[in-house]
Each structure stands twice: as C-alpha cells, then as structure tokens.
N, C-alpha and C. Protein backbone atom coordinates (compact mmCIF):
# COMPACT_ATOMS: atom_id res chain seq x y z
N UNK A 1 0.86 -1.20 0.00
CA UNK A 1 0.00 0.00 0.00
C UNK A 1 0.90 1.25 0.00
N UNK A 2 0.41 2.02 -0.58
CA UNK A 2 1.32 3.22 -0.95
C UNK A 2 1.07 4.43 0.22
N UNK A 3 1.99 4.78 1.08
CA UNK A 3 1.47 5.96 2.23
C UNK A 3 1.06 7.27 1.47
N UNK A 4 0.15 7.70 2.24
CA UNK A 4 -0.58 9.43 1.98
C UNK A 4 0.74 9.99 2.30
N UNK A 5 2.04 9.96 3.54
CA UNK A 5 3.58 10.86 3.80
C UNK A 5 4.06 10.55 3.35
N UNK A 6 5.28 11.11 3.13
CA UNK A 6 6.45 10.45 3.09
C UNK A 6 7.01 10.75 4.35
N UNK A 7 8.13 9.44 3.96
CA UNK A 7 8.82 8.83 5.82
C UNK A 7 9.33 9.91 7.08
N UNK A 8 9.38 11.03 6.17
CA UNK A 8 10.59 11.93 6.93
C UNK A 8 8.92 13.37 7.73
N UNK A 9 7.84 12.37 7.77
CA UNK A 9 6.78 13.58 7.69
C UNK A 9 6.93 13.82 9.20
N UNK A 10 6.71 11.87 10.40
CA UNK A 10 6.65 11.81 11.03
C UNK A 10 7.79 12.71 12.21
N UNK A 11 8.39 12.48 11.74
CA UNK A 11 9.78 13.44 12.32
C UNK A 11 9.95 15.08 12.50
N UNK A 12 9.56 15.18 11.22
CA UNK A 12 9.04 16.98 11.19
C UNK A 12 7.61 17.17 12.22
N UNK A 13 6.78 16.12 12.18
CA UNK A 13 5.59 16.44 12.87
C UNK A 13 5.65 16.88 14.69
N UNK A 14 6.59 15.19 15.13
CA UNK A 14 7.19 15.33 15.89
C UNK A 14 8.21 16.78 16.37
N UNK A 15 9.16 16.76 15.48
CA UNK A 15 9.82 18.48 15.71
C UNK A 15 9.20 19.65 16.16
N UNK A 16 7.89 19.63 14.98
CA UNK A 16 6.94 20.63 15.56
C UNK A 16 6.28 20.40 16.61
N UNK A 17 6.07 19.43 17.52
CA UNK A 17 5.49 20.12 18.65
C UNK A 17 6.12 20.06 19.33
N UNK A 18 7.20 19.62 19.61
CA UNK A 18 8.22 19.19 20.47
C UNK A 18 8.59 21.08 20.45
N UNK A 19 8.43 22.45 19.43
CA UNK A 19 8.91 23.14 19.10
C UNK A 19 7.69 24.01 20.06
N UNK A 20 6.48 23.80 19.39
CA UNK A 20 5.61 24.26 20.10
C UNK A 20 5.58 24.27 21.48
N UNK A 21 5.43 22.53 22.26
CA UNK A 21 5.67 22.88 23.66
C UNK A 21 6.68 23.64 24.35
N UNK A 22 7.94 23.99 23.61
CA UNK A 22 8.98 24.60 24.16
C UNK A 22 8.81 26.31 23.78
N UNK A 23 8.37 26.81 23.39
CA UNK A 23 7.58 28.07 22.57
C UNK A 23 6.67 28.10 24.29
N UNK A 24 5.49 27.18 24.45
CA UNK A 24 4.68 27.58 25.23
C UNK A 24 5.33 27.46 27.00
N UNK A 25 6.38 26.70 27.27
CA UNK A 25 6.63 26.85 28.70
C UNK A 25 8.15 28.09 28.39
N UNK A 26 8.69 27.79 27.32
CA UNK A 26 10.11 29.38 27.18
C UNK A 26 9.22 30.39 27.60
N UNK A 27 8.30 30.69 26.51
CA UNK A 27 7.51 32.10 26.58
C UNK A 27 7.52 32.97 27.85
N UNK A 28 7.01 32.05 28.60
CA UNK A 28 6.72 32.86 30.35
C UNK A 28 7.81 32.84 30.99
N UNK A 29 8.68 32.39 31.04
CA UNK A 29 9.70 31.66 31.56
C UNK A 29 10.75 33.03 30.96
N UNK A 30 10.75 33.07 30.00
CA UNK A 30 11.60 34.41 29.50
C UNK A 30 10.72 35.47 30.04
N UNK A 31 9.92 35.85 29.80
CA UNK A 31 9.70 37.01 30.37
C UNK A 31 9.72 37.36 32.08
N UNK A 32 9.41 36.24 32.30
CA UNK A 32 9.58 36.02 34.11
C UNK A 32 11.39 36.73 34.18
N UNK A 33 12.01 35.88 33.43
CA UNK A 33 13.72 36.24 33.49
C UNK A 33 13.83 37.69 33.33
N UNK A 34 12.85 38.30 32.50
CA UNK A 34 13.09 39.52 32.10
C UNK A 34 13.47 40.48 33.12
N UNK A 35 11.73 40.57 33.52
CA UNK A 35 11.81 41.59 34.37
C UNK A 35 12.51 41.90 35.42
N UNK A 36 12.95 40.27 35.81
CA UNK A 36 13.93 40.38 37.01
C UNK A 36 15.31 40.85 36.39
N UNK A 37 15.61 41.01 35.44
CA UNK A 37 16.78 41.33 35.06
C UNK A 37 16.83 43.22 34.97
N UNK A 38 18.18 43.14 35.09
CA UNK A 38 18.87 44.60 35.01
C UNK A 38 18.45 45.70 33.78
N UNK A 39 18.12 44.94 32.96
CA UNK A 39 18.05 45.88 31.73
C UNK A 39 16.36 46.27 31.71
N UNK A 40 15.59 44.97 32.58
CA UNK A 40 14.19 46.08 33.26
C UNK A 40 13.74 47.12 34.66
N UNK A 41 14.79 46.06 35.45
CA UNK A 41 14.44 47.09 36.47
C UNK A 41 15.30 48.39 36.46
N UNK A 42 16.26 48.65 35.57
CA UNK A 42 17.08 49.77 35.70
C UNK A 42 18.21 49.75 36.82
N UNK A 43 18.59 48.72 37.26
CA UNK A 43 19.45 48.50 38.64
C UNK A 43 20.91 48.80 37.67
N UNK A 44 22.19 49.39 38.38
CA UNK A 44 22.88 49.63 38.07
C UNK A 44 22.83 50.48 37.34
N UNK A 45 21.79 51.45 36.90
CA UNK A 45 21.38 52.51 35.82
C UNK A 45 22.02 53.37 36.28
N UNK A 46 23.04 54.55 36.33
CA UNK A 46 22.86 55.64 37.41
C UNK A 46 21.78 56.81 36.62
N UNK A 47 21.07 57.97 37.24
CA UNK A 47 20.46 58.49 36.04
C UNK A 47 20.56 59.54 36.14
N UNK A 48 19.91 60.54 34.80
CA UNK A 48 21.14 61.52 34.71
C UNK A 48 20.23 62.84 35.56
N UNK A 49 20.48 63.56 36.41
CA UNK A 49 19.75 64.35 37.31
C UNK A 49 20.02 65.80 36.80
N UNK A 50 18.65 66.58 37.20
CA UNK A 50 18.96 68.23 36.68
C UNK A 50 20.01 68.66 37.27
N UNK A 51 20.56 68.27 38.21
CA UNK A 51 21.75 68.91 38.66
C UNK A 51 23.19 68.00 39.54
N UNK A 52 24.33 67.93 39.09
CA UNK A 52 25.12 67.21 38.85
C UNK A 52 25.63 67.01 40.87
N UNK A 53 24.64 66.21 40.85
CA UNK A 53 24.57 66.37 42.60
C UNK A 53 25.62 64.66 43.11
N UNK A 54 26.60 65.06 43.72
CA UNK A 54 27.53 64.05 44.12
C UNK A 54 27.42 63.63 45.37
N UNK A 55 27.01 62.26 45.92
CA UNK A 55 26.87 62.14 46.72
C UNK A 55 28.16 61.20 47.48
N UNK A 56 28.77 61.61 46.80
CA UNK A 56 30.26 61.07 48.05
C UNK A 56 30.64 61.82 48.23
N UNK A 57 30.35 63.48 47.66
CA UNK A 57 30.65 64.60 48.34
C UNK A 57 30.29 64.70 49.80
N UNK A 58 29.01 64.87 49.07
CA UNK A 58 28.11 65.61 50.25
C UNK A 58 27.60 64.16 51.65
N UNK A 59 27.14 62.81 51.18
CA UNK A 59 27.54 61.93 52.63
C UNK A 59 28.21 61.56 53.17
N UNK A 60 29.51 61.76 52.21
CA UNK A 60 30.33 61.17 52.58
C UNK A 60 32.03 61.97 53.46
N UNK A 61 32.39 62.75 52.53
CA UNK A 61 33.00 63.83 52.68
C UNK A 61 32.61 65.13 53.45
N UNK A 62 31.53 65.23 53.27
CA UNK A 62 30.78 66.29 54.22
C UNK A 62 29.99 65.69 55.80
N UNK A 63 29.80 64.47 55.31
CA UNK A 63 29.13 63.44 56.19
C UNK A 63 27.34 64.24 56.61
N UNK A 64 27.11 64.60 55.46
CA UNK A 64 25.44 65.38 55.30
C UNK A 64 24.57 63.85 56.01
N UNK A 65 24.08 63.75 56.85
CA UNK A 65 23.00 63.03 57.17
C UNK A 65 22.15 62.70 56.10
N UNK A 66 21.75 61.56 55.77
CA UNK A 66 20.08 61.21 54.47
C UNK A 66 19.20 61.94 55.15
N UNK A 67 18.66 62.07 56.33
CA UNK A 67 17.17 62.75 56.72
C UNK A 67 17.52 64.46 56.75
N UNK A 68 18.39 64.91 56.03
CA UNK A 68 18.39 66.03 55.85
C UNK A 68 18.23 66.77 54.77
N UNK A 69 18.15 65.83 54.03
CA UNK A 69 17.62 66.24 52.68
C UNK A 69 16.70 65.44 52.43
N UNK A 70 16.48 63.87 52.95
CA UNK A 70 14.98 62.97 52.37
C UNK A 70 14.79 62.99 53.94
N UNK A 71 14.14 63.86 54.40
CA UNK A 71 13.66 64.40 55.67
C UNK A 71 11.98 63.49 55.97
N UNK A 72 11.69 63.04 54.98
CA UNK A 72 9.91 61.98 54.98
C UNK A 72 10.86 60.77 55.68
N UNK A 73 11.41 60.29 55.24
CA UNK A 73 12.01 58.82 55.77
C UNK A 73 11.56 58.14 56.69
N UNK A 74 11.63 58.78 57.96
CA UNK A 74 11.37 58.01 59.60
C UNK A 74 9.98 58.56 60.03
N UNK A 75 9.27 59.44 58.98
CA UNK A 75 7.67 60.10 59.12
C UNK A 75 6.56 59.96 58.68
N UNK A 76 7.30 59.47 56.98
CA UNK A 76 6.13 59.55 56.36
C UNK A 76 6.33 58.27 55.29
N UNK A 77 5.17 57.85 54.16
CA UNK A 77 5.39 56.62 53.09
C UNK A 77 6.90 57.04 52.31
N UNK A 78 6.99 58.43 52.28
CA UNK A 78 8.21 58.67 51.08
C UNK A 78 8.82 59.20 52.01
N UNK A 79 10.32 59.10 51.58
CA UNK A 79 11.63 59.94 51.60
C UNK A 79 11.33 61.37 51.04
N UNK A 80 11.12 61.32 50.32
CA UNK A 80 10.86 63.11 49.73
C UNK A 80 12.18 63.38 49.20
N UNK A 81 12.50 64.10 48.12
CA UNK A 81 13.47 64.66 47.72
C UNK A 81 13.50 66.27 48.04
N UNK A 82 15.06 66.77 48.26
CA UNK A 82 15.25 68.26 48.76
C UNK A 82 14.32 69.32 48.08
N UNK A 83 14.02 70.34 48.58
CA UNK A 83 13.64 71.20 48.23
C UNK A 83 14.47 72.36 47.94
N UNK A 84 14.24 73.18 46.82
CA UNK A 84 15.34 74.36 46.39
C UNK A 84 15.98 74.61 47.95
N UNK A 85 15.38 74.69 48.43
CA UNK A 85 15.70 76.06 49.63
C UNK A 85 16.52 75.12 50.86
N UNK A 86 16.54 73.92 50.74
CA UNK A 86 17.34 73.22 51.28
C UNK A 86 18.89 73.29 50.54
N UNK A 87 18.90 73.31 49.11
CA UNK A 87 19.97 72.78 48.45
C UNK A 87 20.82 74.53 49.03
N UNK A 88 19.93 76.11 48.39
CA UNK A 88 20.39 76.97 49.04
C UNK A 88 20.68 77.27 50.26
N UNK A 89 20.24 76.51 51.34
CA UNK A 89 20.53 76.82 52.56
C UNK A 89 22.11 77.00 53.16
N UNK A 90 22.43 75.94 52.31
CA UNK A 90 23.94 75.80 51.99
C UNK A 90 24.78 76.02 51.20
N UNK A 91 24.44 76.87 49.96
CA UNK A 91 25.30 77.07 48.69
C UNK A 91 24.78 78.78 48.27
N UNK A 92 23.81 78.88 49.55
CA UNK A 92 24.64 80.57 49.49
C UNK A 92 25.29 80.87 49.84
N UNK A 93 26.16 79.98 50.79
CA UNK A 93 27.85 80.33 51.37
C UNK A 93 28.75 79.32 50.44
N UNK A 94 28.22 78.13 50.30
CA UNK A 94 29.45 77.48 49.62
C UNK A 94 29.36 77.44 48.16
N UNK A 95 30.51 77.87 47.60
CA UNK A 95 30.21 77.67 45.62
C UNK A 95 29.05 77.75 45.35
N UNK A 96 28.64 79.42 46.29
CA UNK A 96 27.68 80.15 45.28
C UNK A 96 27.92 80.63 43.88
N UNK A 97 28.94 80.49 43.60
CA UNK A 97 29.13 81.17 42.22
C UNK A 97 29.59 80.26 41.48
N UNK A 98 29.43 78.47 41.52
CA UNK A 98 29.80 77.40 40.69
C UNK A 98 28.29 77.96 39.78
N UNK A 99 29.11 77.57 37.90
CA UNK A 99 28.18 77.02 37.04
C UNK A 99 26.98 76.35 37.67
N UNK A 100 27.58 75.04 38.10
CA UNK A 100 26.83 73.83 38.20
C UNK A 100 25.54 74.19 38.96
N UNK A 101 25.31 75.53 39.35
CA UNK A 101 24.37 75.62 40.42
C UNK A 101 23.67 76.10 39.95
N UNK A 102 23.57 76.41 38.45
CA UNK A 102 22.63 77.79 38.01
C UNK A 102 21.48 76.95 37.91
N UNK A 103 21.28 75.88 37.70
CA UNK A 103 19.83 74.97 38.13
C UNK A 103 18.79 75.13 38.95
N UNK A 104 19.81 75.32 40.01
CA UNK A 104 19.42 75.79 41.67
C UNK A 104 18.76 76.99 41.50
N UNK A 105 19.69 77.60 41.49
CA UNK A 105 19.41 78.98 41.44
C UNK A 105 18.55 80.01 40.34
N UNK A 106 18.28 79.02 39.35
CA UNK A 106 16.81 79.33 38.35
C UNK A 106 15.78 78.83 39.11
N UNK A 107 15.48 77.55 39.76
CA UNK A 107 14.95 77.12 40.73
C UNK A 107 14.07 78.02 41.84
N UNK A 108 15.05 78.92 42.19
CA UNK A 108 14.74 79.17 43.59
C UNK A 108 14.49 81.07 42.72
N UNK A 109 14.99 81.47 41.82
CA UNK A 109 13.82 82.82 41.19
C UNK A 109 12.96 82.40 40.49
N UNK A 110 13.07 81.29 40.19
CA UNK A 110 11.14 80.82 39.87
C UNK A 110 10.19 80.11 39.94
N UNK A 111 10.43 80.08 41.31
CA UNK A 111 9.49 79.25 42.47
C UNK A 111 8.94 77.28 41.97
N UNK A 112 9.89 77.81 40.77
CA UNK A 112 9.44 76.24 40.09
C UNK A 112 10.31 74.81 40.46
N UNK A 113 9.94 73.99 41.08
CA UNK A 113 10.84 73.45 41.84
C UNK A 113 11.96 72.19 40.78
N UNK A 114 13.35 72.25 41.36
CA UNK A 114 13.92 70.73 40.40
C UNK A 114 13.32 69.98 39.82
N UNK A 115 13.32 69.36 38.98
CA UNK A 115 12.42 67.66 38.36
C UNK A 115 13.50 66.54 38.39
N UNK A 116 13.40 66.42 39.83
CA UNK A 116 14.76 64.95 39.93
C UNK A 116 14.19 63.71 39.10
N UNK A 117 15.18 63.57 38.47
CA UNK A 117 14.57 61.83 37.87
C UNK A 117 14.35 60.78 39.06
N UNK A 118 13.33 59.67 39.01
CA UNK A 118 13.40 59.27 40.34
C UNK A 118 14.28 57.90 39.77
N UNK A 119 14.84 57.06 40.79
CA UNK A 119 15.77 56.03 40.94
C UNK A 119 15.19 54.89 41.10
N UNK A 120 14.10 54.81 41.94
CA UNK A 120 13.65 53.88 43.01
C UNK A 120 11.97 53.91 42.65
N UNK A 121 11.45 53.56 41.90
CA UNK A 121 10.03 53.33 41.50
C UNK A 121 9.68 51.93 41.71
N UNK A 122 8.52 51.93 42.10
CA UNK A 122 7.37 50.89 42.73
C UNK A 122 6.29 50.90 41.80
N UNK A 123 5.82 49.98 41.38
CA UNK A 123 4.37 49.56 40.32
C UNK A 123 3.02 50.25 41.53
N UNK A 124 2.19 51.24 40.86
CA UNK A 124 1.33 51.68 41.58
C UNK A 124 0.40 50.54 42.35
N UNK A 125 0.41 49.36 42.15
CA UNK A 125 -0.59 48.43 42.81
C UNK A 125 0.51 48.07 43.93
N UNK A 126 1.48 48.54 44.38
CA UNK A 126 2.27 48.11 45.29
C UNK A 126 2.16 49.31 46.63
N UNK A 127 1.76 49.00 47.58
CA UNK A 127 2.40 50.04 48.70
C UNK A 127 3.42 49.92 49.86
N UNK A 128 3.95 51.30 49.59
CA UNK A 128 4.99 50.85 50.51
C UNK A 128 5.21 51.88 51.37
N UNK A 129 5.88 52.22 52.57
CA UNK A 129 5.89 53.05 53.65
C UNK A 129 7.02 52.91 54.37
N UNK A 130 7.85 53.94 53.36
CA UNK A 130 9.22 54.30 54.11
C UNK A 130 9.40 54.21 55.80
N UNK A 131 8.76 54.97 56.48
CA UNK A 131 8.85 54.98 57.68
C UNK A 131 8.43 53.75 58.65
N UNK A 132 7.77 52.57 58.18
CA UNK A 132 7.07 51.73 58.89
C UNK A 132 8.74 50.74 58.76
N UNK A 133 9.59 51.17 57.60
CA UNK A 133 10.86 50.26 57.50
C UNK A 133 11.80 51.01 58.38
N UNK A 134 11.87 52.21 58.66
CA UNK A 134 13.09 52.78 59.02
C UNK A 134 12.63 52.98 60.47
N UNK A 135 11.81 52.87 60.97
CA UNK A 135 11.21 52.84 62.59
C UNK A 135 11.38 51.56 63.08
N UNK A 136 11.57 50.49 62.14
CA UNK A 136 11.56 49.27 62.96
C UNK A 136 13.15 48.63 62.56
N UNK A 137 14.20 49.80 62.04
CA UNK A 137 15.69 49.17 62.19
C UNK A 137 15.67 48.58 60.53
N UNK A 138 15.47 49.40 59.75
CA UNK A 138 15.67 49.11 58.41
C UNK A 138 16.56 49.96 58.04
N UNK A 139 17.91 49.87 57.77
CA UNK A 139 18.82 50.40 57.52
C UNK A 139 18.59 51.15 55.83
N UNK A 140 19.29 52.52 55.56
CA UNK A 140 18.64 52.95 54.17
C UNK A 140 19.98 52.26 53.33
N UNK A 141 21.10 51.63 53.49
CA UNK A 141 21.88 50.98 52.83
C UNK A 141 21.46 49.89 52.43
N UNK A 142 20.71 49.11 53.42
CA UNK A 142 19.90 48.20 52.85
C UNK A 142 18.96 47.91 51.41
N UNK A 143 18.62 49.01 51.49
CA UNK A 143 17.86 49.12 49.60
C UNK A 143 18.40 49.94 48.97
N UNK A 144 19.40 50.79 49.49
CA UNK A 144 19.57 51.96 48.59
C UNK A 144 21.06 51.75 48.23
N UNK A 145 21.96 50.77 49.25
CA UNK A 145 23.38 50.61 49.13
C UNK A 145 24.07 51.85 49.27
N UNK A 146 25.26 51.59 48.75
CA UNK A 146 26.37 52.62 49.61
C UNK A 146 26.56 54.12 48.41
N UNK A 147 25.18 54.63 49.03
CA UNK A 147 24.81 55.65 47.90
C UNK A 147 25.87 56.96 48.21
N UNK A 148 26.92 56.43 49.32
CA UNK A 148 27.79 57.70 50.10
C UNK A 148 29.04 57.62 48.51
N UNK A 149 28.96 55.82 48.05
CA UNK A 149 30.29 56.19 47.63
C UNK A 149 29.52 56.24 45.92
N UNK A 150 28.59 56.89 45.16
CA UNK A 150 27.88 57.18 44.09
C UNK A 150 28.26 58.28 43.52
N UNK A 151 28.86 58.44 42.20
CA UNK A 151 28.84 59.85 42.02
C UNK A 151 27.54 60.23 41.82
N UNK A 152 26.64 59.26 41.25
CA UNK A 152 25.08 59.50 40.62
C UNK A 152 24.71 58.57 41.11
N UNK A 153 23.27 58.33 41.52
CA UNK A 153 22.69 57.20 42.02
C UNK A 153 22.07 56.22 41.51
N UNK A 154 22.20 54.97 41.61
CA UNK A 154 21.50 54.13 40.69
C UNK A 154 20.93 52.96 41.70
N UNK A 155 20.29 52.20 41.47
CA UNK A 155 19.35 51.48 42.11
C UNK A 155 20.51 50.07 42.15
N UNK A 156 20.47 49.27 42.96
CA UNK A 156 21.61 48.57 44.29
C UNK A 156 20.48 47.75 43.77
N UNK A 157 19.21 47.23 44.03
CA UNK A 157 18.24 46.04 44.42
C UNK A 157 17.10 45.89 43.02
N UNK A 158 16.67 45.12 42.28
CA UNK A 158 15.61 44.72 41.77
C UNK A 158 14.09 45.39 42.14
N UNK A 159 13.94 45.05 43.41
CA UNK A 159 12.76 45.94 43.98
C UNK A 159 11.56 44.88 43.56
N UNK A 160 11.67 43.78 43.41
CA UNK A 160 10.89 42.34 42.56
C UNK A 160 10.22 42.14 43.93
N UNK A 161 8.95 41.58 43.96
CA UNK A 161 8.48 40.86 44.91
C UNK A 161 9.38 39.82 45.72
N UNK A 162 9.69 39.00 44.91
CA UNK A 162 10.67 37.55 45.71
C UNK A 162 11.92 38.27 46.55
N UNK A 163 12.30 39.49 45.90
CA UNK A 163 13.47 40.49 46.88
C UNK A 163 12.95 40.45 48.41
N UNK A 164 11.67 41.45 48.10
CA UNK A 164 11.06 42.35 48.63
C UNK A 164 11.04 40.80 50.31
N UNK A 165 10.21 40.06 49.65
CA UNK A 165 9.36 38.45 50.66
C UNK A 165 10.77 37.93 51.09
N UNK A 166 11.80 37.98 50.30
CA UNK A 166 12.84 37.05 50.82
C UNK A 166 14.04 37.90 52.42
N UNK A 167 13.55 39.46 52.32
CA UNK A 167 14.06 40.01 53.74
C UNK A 167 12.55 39.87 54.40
N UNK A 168 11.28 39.88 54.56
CA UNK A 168 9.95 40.04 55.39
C UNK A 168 10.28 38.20 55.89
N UNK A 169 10.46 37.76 55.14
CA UNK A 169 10.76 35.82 55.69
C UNK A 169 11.76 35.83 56.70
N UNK A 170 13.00 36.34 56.75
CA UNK A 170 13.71 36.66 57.30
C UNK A 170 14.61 37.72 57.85
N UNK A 171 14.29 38.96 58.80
CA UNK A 171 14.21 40.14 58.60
C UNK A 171 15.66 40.39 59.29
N UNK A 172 15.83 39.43 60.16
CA UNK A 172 16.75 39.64 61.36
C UNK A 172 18.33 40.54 60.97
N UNK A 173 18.78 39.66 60.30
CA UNK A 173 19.45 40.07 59.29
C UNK A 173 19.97 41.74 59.22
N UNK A 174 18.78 41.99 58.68
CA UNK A 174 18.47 43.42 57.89
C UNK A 174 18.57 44.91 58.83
N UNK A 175 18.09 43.98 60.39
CA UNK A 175 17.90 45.42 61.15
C UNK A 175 19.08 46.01 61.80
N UNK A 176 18.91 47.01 62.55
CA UNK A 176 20.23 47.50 63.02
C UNK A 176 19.11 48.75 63.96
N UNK A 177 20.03 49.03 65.23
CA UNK A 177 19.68 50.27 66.10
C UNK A 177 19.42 51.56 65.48
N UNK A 178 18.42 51.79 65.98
CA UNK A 178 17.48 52.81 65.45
C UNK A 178 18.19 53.96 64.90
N UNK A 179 19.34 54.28 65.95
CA UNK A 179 20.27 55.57 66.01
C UNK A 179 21.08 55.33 64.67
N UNK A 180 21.02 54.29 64.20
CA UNK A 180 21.91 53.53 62.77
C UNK A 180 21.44 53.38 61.69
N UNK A 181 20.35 54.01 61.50
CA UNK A 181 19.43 53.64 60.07
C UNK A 181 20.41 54.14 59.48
N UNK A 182 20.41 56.06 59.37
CA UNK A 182 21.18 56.31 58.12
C UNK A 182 22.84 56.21 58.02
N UNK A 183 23.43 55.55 58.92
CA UNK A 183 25.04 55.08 58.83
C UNK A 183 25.14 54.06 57.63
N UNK A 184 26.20 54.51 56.90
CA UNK A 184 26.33 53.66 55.71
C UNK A 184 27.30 52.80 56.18
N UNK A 185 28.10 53.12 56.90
CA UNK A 185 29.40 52.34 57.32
C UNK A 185 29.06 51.16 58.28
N UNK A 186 27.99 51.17 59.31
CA UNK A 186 27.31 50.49 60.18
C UNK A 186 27.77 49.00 60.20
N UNK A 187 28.42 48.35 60.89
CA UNK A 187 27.84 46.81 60.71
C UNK A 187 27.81 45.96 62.04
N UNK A 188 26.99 44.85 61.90
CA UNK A 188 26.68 44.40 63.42
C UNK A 188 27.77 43.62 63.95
N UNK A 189 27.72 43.38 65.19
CA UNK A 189 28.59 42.47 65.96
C UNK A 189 28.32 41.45 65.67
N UNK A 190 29.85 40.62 65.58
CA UNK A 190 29.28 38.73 65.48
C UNK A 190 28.51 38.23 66.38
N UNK A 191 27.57 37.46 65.91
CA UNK A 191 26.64 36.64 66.58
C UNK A 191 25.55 37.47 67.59
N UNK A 192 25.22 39.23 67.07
CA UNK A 192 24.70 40.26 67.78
C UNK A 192 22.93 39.68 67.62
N UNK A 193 22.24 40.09 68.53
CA UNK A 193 21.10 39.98 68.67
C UNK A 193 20.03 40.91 67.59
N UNK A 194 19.11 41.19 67.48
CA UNK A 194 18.68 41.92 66.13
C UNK A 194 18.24 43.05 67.83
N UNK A 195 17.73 44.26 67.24
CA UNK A 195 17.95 45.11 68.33
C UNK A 195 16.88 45.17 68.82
N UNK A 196 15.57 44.57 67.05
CA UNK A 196 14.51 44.78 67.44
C UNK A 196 13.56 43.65 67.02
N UNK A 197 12.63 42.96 67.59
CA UNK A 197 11.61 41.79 66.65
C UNK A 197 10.69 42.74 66.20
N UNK A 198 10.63 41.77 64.70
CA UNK A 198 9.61 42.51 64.27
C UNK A 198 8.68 41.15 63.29
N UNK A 199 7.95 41.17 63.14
CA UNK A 199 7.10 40.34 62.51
C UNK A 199 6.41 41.33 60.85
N UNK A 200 7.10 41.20 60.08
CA UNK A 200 6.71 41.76 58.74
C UNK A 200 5.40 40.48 58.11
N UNK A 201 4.93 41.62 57.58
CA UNK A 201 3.21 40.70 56.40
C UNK A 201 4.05 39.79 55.23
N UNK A 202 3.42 38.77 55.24
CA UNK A 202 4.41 38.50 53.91
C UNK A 202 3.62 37.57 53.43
N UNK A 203 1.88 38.16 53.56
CA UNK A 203 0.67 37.62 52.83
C UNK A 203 0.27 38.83 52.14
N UNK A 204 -0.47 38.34 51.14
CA UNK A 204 -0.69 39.42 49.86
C UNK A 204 -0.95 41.01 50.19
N UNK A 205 -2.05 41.29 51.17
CA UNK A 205 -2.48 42.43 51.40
C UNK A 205 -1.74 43.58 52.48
N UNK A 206 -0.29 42.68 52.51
CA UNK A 206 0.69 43.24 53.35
C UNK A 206 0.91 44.70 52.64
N UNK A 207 1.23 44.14 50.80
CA UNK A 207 1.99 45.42 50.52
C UNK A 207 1.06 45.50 49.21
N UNK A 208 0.21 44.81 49.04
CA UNK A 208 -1.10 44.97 47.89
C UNK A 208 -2.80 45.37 48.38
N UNK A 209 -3.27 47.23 48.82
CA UNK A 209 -3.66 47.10 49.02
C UNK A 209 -4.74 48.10 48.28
C-alpha cells in the first residue's frame, strides 16, 4: 500500500510540537527572566539628574546626614526629595558662584521646583511606607546601598516581589539600632542579637492594598 507521507513527515511532525511545547513553557519563563533582570528594572542605571549632585561629596565627605535632605524617611510613606531652599541653605555660602548651580538657582527665582529623575520606582498596585521600614531598624543601605560612595545614584536592588518576601521571611538580618538607620558604614557584631523583633506581612495584602 502506498502511504498518503512520506517517511521523513513523522519526524518533522514530531519536531513541531516538540517546538511548540517549548515556545509555550520558554515564553513565560523568558519574560519572568526579564523583568527580574537589570536591563528592566534599571538596577545599576545611574540616572542623569537636573543637577550634577555628588553624593560622596556631600555623605560622605561632608558626612550630610540622608534625613536632611529625604527628611519623609522616619515620618512619612516617602523619603521626599530636597527642596530648592534646602539645596540653598547651603550654597549661598558654599560655591555660590559654581556654574553647576545655576539649576538651583533658576529654581529658587522661579518658584518652580527641580524635576529629579526618580531612581527607586514601585508599580502603583504596590504600597509601601518608608517609615514603617526605618522605625523598625531598616537600615537605608539596605535598599539603597552605599549611595555615600555614588557619584550619581543608581538602584543597588531589583525591587521584585521575591526580593522584597525574601528580607519580610527573614528580617533579622536586615535590622540594626534605630540611632543607625542612616550610617552607611554600620555593621553588626558577630553573633549580635537583632535590636529589634519585628514580625513583617508576607501575605498578599501586606503590601497589595
């Protein structure tokens, strides 16, 4: 009897789905890889800011405190970024007359405030509350890394859910004395106690609400 294929059909048929099933479990599977990757979340990005603001100057070298310019931190959901009149508070005495400042200082004669690029973005179905982390011994090196030694800042962490669940699973780790949030240099004693218990949500409506 003469076949309706020829021999080599079965093989191609085979190929193809063998092609297909791998098409349908890659598919998600790559994009899952995606987002966690660098080239979506922007980690290691540094970005480029209206004004050429150095922060191993100023935390490090100057040793400027973080809650003095992201003054929301230990108060409120956000950090907040400076306000003109903060950045002048200090650069009408120091290198008032740098270039680099005329930003500022268009800024502050026309009441129109900086447009910092932000670093650190969260998907609006996510909430989160700076201060509920930094009141209970959440160090800001912890997500933000050693932003003292940055010329520009770029994002240290993913900011991915599985990040986010894998310090709330295990927090101990993470905390440090209250008086120590914003120390970048900070680190604990061997075998030190956590300073503080804390029991983080790490069911859906913790940070989805």
């Amino acid at each position: 009897m003469t076949s309706l294929f020829p021999p080599w059909s079965n093989a191609t048929a085979r190929a193809g789905l063998a092609l297909a099933s791998a098409g349908l479990v890659g598919a998600p599977l790559s994009a899952m890889v995606w987002v966690r990757s660098p080239y979506a979340t922007g980690a290691r990005d540094p970005r480029t800011q209206p004004v050429h603001f150095d922060h191993r100057h100023h935390a490090s070298d100057d040793g400027i405190d973080c809650l003095y310019c992201h003054d929301g931190a230990t108060r409120s959901r956000y950090a907040g970024v400076p306000a003109t009149s903060v950045c002048v508070g200090c650069h009408a005495q120091v290198w008032s007359e740098s270039p680099l400042l005329e930003p500022v200082w268009r800024s502050a004669r026309s009441g129109q405030p900086l447009r910092w690029a932000r670093v650190h973005a969260l998907p609006d179905h996510v909430f989160f509350d700076h201060a509920a982390h930094t009141r209970r011994g959440v160090g800001c090196v912890t997500c933000h890394g050693r932003v003292d030694q940055m010329p520009a800042v770029y994002a240290v962490a993913s900011l991915s859910m599985d990040w986010c669940l894998d310090c709330h699973r295990a927090p101990d780790a993470k905390l440090r004395p209250l008086d120590r949030v914003t120390d970048m240099r900070w680190t604990p004693a061997p075998h030190a106690a956590p300073p503080l218990r804390v029991n983080p949500p790490v069911h859906c409506s913790g940070c989805h609400r």
